[in-house]
PDB file of N, CA and C in Angstrom:
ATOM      1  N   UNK A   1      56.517  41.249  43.558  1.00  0.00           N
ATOM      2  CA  UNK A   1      56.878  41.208  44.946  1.00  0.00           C
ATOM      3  C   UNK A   1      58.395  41.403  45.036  1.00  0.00           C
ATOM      4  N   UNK A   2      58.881  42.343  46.112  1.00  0.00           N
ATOM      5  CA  UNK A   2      59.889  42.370  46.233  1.00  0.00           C
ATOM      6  C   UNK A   2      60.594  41.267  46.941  1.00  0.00           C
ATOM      7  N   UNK A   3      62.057  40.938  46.592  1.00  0.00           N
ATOM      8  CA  UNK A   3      62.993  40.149  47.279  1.00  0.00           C
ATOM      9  C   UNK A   3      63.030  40.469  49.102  1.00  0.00           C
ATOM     10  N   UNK A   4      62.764  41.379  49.427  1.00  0.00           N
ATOM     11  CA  UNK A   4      62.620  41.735  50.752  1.00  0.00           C
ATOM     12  C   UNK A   4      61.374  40.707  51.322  1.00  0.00           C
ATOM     13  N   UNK A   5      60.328  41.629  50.714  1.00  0.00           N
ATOM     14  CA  UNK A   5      59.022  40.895  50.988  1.00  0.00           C
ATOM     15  C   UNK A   5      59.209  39.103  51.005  1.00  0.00           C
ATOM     16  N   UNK A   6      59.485  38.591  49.547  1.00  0.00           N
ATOM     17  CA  UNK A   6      59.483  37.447  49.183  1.00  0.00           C
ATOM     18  C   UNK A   6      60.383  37.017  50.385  1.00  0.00           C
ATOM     19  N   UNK A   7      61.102  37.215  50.813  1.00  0.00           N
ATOM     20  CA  UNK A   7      62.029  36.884  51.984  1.00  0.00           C
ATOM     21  C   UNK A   7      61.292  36.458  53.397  1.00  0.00           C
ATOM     22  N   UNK A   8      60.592  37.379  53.843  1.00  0.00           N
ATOM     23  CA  UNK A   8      59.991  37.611  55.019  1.00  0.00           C
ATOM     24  C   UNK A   8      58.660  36.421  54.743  1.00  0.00           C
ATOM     25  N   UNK A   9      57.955  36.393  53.563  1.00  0.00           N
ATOM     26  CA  UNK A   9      56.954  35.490  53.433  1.00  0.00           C
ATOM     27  C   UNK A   9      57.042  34.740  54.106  1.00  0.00           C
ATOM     28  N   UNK A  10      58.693  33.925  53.038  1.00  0.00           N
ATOM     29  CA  UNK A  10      59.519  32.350  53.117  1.00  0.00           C
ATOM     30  C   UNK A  10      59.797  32.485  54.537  1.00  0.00           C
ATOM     31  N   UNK A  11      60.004  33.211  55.172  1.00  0.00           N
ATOM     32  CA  UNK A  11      60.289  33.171  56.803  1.00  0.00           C
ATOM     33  C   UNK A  11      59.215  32.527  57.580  1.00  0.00           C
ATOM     34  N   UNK A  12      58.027  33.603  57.288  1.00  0.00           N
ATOM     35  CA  UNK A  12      56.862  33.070  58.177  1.00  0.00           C
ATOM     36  C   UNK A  12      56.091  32.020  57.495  1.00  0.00           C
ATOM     37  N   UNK A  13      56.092  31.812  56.190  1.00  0.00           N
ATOM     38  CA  UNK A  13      55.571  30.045  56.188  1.00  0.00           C
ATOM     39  C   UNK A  13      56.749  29.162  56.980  1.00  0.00           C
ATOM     40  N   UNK A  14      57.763  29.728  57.241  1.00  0.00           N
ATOM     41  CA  UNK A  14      58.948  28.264  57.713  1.00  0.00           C
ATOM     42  C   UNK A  14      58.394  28.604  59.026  1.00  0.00           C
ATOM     43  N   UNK A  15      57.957  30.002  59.838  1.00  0.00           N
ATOM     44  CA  UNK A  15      57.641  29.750  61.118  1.00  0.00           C
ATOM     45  C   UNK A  15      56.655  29.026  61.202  1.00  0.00           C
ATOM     46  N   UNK A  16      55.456  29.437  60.560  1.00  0.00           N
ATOM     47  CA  UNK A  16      54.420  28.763  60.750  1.00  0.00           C
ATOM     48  C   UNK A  16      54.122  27.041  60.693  1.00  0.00           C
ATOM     49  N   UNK A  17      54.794  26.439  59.645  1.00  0.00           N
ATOM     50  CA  UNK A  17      55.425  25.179  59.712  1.00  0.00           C
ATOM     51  C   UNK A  17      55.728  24.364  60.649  1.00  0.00           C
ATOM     52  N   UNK A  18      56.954  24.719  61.555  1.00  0.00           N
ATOM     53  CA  UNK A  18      57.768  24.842  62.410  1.00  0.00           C
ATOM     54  C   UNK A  18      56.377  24.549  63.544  1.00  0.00           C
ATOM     55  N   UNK A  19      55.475  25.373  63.998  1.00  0.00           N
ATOM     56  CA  UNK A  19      54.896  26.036  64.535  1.00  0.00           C
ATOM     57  C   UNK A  19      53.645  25.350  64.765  1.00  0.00           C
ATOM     58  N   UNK A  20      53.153  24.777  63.247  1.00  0.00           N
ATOM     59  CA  UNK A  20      52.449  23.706  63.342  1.00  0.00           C
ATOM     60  C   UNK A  20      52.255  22.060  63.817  1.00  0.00           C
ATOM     61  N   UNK A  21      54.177  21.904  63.268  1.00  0.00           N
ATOM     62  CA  UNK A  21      54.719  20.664  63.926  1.00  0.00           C
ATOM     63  C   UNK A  21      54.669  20.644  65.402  1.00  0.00           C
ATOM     64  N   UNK A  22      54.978  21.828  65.820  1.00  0.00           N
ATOM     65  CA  UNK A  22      55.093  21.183  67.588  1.00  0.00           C
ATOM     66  C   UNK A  22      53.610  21.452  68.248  1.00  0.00           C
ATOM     67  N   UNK A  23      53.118  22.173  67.317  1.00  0.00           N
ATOM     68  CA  UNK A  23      51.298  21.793  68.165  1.00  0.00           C
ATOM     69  C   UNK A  23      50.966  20.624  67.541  1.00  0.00           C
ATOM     70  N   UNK A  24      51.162  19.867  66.634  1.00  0.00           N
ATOM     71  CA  UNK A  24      50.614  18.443  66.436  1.00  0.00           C
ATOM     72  C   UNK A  24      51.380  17.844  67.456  1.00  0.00           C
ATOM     73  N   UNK A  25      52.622  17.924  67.692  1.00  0.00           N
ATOM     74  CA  UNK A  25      53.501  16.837  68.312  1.00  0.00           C
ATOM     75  C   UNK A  25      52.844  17.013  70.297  1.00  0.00           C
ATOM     76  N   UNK A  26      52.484  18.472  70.637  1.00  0.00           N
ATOM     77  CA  UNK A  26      52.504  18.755  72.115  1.00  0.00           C
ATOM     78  C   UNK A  26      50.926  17.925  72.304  1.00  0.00           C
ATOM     79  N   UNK A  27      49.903  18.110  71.096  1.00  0.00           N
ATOM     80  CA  UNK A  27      48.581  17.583  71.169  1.00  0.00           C
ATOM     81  C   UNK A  27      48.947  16.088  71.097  1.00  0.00           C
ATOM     82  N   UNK A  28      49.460  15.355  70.478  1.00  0.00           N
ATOM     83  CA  UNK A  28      50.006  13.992  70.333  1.00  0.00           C
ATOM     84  C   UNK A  28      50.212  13.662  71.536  1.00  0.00           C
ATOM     85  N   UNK A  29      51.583  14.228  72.384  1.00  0.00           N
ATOM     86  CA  UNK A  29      51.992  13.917  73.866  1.00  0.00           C
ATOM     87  C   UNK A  29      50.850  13.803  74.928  1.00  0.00           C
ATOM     88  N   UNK A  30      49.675  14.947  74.312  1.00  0.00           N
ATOM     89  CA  UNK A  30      49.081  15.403  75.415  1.00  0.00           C
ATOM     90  C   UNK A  30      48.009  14.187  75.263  1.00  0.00           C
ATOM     91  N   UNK A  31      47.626  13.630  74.416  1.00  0.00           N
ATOM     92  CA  UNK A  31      46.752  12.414  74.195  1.00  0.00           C
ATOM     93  C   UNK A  31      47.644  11.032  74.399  1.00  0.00           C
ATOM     94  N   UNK A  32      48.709  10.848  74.281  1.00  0.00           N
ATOM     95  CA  UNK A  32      49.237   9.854  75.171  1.00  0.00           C
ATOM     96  C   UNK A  32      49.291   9.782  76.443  1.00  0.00           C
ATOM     97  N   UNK A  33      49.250  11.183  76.925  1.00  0.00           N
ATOM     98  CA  UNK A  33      49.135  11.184  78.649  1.00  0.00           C
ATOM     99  C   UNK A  33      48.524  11.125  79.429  1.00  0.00           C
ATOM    100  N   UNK A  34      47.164  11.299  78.871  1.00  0.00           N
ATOM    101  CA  UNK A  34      45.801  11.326  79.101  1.00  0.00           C
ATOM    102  C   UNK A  34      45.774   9.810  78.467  1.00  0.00           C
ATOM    103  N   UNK A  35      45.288   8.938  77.608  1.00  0.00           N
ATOM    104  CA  UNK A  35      45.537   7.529  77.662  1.00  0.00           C
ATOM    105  C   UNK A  35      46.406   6.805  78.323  1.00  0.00           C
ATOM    106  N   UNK A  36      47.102   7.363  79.039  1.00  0.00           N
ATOM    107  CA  UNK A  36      48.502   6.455  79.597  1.00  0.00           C
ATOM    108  C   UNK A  36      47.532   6.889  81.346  1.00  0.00           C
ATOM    109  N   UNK A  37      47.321   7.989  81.495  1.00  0.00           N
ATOM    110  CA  UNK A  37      46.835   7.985  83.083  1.00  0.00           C
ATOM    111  C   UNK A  37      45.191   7.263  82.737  1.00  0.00           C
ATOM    112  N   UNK A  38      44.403   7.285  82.058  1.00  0.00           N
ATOM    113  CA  UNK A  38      43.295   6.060  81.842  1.00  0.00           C
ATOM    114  C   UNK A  38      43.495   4.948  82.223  1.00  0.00           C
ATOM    115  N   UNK A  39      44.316   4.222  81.453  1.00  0.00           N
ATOM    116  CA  UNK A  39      45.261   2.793  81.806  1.00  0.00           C
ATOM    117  C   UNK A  39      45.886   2.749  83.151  1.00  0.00           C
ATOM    118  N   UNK A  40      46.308   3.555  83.485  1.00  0.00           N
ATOM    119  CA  UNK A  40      46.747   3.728  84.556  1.00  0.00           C
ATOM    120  C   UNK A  40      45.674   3.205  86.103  1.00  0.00           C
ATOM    121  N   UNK A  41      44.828   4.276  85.985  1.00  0.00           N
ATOM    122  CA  UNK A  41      43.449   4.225  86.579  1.00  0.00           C
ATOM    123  C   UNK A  41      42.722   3.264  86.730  1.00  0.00           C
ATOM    124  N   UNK A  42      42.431   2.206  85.112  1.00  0.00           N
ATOM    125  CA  UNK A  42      41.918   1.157  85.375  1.00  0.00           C
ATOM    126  C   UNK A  42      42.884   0.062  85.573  1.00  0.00           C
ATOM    127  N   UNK A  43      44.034  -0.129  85.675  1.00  0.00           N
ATOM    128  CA  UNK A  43      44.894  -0.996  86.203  1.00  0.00           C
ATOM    129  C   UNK A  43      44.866  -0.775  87.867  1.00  0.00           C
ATOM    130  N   UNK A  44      45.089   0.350  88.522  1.00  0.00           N
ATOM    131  CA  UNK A  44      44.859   0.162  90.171  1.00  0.00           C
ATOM    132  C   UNK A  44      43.432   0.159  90.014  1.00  0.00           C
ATOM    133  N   UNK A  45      42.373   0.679  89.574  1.00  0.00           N
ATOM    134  CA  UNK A  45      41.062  -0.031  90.029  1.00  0.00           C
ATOM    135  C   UNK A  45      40.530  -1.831  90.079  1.00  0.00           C
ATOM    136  N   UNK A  46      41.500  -2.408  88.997  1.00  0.00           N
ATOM    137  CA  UNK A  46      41.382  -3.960  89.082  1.00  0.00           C
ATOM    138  C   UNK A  46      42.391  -4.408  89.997  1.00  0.00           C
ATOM    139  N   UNK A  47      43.565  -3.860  90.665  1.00  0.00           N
ATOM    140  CA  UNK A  47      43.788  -4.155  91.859  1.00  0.00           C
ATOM    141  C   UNK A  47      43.781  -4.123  92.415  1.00  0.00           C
ATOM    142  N   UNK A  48      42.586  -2.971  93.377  1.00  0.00           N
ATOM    143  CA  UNK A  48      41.886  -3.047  94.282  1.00  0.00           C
ATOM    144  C   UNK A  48      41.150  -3.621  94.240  1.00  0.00           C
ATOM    145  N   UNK A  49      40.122  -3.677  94.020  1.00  0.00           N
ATOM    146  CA  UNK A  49      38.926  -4.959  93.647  1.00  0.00           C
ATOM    147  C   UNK A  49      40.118  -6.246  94.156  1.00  0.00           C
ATOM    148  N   UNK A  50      40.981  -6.550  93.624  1.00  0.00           N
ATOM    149  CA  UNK A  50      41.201  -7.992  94.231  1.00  0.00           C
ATOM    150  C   UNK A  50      41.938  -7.792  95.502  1.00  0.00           C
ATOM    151  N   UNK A  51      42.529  -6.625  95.858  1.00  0.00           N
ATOM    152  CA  UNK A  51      43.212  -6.090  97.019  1.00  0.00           C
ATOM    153  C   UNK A  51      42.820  -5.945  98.643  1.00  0.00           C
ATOM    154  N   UNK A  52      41.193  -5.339  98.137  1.00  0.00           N
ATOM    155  CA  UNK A  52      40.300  -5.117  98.913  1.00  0.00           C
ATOM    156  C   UNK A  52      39.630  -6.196 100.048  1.00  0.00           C
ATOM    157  N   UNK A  53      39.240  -7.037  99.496  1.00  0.00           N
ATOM    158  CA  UNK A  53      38.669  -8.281 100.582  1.00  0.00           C
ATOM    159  C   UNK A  53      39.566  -8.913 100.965  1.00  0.00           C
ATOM    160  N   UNK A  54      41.074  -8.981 100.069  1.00  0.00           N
ATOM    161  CA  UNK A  54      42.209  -9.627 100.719  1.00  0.00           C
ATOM    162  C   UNK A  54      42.696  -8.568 102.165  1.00  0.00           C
ATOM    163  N   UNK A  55      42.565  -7.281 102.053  1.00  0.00           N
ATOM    164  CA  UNK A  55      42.872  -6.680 103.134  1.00  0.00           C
ATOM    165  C   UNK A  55      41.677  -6.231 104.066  1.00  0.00           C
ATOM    166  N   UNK A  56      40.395  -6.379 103.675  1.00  0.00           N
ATOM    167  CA  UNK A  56      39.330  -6.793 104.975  1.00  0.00           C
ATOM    168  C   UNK A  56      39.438  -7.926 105.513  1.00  0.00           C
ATOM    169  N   UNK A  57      40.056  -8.874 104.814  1.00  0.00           N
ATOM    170  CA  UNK A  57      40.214 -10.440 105.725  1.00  0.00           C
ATOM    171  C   UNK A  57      41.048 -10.075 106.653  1.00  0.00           C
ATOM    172  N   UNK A  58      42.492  -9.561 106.310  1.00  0.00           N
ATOM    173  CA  UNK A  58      43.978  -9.255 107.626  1.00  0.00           C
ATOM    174  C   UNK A  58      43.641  -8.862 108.391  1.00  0.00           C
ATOM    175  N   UNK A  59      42.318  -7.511 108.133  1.00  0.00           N
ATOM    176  CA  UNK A  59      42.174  -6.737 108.812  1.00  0.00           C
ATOM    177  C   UNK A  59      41.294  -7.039 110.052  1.00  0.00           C
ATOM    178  N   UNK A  60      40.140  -8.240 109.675  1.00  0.00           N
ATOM    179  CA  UNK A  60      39.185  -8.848 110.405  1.00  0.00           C
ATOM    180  C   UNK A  60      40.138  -9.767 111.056  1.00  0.00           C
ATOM    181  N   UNK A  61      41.274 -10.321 110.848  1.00  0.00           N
ATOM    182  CA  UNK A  61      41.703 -11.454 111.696  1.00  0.00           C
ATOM    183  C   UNK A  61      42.711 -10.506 112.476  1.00  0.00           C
ATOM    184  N   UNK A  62      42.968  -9.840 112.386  1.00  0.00           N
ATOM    185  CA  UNK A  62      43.666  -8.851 113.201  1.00  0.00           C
ATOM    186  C   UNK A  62      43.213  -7.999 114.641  1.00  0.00           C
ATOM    187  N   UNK A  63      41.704  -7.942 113.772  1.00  0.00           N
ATOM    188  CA  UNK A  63      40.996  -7.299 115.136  1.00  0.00           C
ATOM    189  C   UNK A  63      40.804  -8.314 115.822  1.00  0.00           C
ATOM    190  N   UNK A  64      40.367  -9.749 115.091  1.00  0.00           N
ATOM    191  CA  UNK A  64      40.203 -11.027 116.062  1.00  0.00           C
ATOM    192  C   UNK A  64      40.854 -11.367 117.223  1.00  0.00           C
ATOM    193  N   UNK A  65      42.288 -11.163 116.608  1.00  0.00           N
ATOM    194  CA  UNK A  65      43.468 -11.904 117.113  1.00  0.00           C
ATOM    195  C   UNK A  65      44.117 -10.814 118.112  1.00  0.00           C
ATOM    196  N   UNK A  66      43.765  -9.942 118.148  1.00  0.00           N
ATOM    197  CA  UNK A  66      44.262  -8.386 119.073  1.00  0.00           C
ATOM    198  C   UNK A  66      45.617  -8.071 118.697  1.00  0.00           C
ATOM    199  N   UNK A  67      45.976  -8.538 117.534  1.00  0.00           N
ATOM    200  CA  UNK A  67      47.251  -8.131 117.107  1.00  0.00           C
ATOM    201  C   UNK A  67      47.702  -6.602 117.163  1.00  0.00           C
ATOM    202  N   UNK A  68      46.535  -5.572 116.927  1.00  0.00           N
ATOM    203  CA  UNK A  68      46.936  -4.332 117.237  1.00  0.00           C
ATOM    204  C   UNK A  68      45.868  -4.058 118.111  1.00  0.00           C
ATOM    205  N   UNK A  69      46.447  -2.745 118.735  1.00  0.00           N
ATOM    206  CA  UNK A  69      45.464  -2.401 120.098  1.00  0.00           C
ATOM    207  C   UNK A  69      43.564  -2.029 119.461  1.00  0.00           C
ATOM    208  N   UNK A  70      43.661  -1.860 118.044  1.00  0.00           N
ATOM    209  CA  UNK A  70      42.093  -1.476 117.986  1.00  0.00           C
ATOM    210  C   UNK A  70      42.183  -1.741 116.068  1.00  0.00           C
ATOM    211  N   UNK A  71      40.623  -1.401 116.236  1.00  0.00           N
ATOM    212  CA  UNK A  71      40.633  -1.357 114.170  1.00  0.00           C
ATOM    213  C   UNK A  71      40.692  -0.830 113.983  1.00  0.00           C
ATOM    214  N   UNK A  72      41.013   0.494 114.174  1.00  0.00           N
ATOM    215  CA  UNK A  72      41.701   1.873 113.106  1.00  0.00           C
ATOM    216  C   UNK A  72      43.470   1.295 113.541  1.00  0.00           C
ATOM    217  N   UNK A  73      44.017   0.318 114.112  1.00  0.00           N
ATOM    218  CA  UNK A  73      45.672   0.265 114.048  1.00  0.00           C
ATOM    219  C   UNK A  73      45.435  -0.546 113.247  1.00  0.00           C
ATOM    220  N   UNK A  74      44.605  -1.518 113.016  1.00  0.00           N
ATOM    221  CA  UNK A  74      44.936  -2.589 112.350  1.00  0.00           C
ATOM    222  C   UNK A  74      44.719  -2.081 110.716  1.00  0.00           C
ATOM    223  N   UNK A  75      43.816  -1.468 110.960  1.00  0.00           N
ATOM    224  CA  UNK A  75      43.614  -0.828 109.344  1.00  0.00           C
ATOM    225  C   UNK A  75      44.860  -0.092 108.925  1.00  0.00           C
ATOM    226  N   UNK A  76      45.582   0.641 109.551  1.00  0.00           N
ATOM    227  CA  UNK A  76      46.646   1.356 109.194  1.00  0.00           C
ATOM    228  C   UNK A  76      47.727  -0.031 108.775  1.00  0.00           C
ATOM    229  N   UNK A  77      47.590  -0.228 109.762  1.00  0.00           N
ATOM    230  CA  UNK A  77      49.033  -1.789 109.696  1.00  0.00           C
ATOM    231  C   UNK A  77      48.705  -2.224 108.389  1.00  0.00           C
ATOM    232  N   UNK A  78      47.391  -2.546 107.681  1.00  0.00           N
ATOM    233  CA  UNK A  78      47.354  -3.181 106.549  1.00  0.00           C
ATOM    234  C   UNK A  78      46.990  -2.051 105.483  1.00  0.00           C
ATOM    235  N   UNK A  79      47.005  -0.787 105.664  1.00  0.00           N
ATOM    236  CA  UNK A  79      46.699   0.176 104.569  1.00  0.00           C
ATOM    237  C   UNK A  79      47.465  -0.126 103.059  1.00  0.00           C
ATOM    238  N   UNK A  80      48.809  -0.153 103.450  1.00  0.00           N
ATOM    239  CA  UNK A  80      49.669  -0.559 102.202  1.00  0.00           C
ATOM    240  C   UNK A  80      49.754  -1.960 101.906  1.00  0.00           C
ATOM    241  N   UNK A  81      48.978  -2.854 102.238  1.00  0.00           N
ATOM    242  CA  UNK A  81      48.756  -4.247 101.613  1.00  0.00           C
ATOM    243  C   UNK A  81      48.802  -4.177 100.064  1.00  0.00           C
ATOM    244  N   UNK A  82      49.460  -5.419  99.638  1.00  0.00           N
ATOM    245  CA  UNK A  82      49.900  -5.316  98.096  1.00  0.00           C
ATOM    246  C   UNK A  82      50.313  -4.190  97.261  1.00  0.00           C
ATOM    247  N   UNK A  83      51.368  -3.229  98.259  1.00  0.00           N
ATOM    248  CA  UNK A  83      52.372  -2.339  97.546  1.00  0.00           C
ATOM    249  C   UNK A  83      53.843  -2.939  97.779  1.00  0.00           C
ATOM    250  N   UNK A  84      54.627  -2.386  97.555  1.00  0.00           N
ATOM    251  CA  UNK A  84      55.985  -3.221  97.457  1.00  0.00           C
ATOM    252  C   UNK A  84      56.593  -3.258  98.610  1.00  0.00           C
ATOM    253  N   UNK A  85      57.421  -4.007  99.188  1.00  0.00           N
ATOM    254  CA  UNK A  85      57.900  -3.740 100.638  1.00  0.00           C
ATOM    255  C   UNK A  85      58.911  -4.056 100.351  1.00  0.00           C
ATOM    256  N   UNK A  86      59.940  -4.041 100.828  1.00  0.00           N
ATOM    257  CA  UNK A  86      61.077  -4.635 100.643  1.00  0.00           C
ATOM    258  C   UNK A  86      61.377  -5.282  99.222  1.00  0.00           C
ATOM    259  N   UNK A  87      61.723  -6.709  99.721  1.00  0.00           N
ATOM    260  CA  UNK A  87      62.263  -6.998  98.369  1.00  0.00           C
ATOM    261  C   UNK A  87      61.138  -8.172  97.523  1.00  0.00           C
ATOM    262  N   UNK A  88      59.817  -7.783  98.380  1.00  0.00           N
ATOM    263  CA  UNK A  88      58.335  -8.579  97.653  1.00  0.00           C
ATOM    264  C   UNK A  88      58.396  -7.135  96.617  1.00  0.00           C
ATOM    265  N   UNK A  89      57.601  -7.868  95.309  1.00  0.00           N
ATOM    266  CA  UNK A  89      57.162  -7.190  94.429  1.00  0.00           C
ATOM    267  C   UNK A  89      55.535  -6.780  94.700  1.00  0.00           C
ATOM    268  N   UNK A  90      55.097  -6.040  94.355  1.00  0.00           N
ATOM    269  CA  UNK A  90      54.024  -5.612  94.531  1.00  0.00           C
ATOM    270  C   UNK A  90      52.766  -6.181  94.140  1.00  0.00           C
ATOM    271  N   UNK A  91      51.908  -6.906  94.300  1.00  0.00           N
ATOM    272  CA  UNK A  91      50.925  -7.376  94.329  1.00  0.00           C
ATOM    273  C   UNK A  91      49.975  -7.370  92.826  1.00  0.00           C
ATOM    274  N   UNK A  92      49.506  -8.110  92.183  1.00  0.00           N
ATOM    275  CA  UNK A  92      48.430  -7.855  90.930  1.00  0.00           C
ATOM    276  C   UNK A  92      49.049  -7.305  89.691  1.00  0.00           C
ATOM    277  N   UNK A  93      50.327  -6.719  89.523  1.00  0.00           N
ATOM    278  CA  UNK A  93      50.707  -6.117  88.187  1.00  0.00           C
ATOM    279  C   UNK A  93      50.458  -7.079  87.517  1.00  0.00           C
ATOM    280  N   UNK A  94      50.195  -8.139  87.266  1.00  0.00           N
ATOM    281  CA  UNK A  94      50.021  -9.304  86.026  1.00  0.00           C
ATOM    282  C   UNK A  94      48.663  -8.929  85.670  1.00  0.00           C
ATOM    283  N   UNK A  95      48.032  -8.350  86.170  1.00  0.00           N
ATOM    284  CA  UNK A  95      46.476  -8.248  85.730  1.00  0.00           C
ATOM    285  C   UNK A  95      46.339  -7.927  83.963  1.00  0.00           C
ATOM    286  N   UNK A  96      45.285  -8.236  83.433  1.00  0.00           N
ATOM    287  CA  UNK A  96      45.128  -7.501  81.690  1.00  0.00           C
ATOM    288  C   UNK A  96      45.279  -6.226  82.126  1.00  0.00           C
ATOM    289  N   UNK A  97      44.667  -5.362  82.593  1.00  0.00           N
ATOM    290  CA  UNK A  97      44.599  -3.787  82.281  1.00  0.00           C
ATOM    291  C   UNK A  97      45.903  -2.809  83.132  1.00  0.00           C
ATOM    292  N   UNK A  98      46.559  -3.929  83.917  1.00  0.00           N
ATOM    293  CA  UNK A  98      48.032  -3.464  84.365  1.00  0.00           C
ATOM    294  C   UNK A  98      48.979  -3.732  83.214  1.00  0.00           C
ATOM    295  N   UNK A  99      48.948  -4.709  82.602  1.00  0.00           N
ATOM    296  CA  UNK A  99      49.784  -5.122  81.196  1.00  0.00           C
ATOM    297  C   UNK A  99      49.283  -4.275  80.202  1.00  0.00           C
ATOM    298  N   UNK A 100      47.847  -3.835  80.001  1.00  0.00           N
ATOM    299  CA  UNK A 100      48.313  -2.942  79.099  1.00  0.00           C
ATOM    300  C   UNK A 100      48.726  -1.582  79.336  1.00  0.00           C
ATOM    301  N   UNK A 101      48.428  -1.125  80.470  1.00  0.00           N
ATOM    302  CA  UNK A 101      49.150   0.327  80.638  1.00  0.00           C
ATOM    303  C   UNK A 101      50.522  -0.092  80.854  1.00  0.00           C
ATOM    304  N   UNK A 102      51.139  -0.886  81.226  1.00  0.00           N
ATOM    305  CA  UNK A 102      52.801  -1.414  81.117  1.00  0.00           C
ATOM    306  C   UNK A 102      53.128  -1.393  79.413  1.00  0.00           C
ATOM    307  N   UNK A 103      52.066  -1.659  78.714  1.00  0.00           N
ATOM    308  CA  UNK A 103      52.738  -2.448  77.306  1.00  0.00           C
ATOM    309  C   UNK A 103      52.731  -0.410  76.774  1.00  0.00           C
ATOM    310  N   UNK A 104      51.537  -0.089  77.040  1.00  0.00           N
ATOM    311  CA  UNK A 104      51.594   1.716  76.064  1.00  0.00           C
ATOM    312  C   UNK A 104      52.624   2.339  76.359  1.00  0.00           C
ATOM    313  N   UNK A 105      52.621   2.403  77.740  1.00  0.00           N
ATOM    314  CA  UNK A 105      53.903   3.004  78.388  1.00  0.00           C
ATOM    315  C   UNK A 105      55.265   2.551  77.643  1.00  0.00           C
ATOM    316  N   UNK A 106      55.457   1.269  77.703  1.00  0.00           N
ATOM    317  CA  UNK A 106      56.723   1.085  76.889  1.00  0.00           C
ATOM    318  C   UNK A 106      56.697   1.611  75.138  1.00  0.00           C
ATOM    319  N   UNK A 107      55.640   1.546  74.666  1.00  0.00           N
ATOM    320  CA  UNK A 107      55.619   1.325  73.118  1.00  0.00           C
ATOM    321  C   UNK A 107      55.426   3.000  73.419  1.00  0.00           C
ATOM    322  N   UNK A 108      55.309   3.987  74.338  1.00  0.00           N
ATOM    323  CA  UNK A 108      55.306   5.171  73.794  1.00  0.00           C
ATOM    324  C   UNK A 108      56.719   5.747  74.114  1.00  0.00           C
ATOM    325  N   UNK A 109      57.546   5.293  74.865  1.00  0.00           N
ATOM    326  CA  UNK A 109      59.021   5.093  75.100  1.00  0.00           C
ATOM    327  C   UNK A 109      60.032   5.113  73.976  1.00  0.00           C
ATOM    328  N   UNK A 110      59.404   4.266  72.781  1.00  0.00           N
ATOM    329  CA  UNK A 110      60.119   4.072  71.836  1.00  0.00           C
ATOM    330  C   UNK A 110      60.199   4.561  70.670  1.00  0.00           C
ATOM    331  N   UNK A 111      58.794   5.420  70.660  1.00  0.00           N
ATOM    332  CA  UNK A 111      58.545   6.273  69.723  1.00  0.00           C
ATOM    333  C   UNK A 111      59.911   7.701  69.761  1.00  0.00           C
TER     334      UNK A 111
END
């Protein structure tokens, strides 16, 4: 084999290399992101579930109380129940499956 040739080989095994690393690394990312929006998913699904009857109650004492002119205002008025408002923190993040999409999220941060 010529030095030319032998040259060009050593090139394209270093591309290919090269080449291989960032499709392991983009497939890696791409499976953390996809596990990280999972976690994600089932962390607001367990805070709705506890979100939910807390904001059909407001919503029932609201229509009670005529606080807004009808139940589609009152439903709006309480749509964003247990999201952040001001300077309240947002409702349920302590949950298990909110802590662990908090905990991946960080531990994939550090990688």
């Amino acid at each position: 084999m010529s030095k030319t040739t032998e040259f060009i080989v050593r090139q394209l095994l270093l591309l290919l290399s090269v080449l291989l690393v960032l499709t392991n690394e983009s497939m890696a990312d791409r499976s953390s992101e996809q596990t990280q929006a999972q976690l994600d998913r089932a962390c607001e699904m367990a805070r709705e579930a506890k979100l939910a009857p807390m904001r059909e109650k407001f919503i029932g004492e609201c229509v009670k109380n005529k606080e807004q002119p009808d139940r589609r205002s009152c439903e709006a008025f309480y749509a964003d129940f247990g999201a952040q408002s001001g300077n309240r923190a947002p409702l349920f993040y302590d949950l298990p499956e909110c802590v662990e999409a908090f905990d991946f999220q960080n531990s994939q941060r550090k990688r």
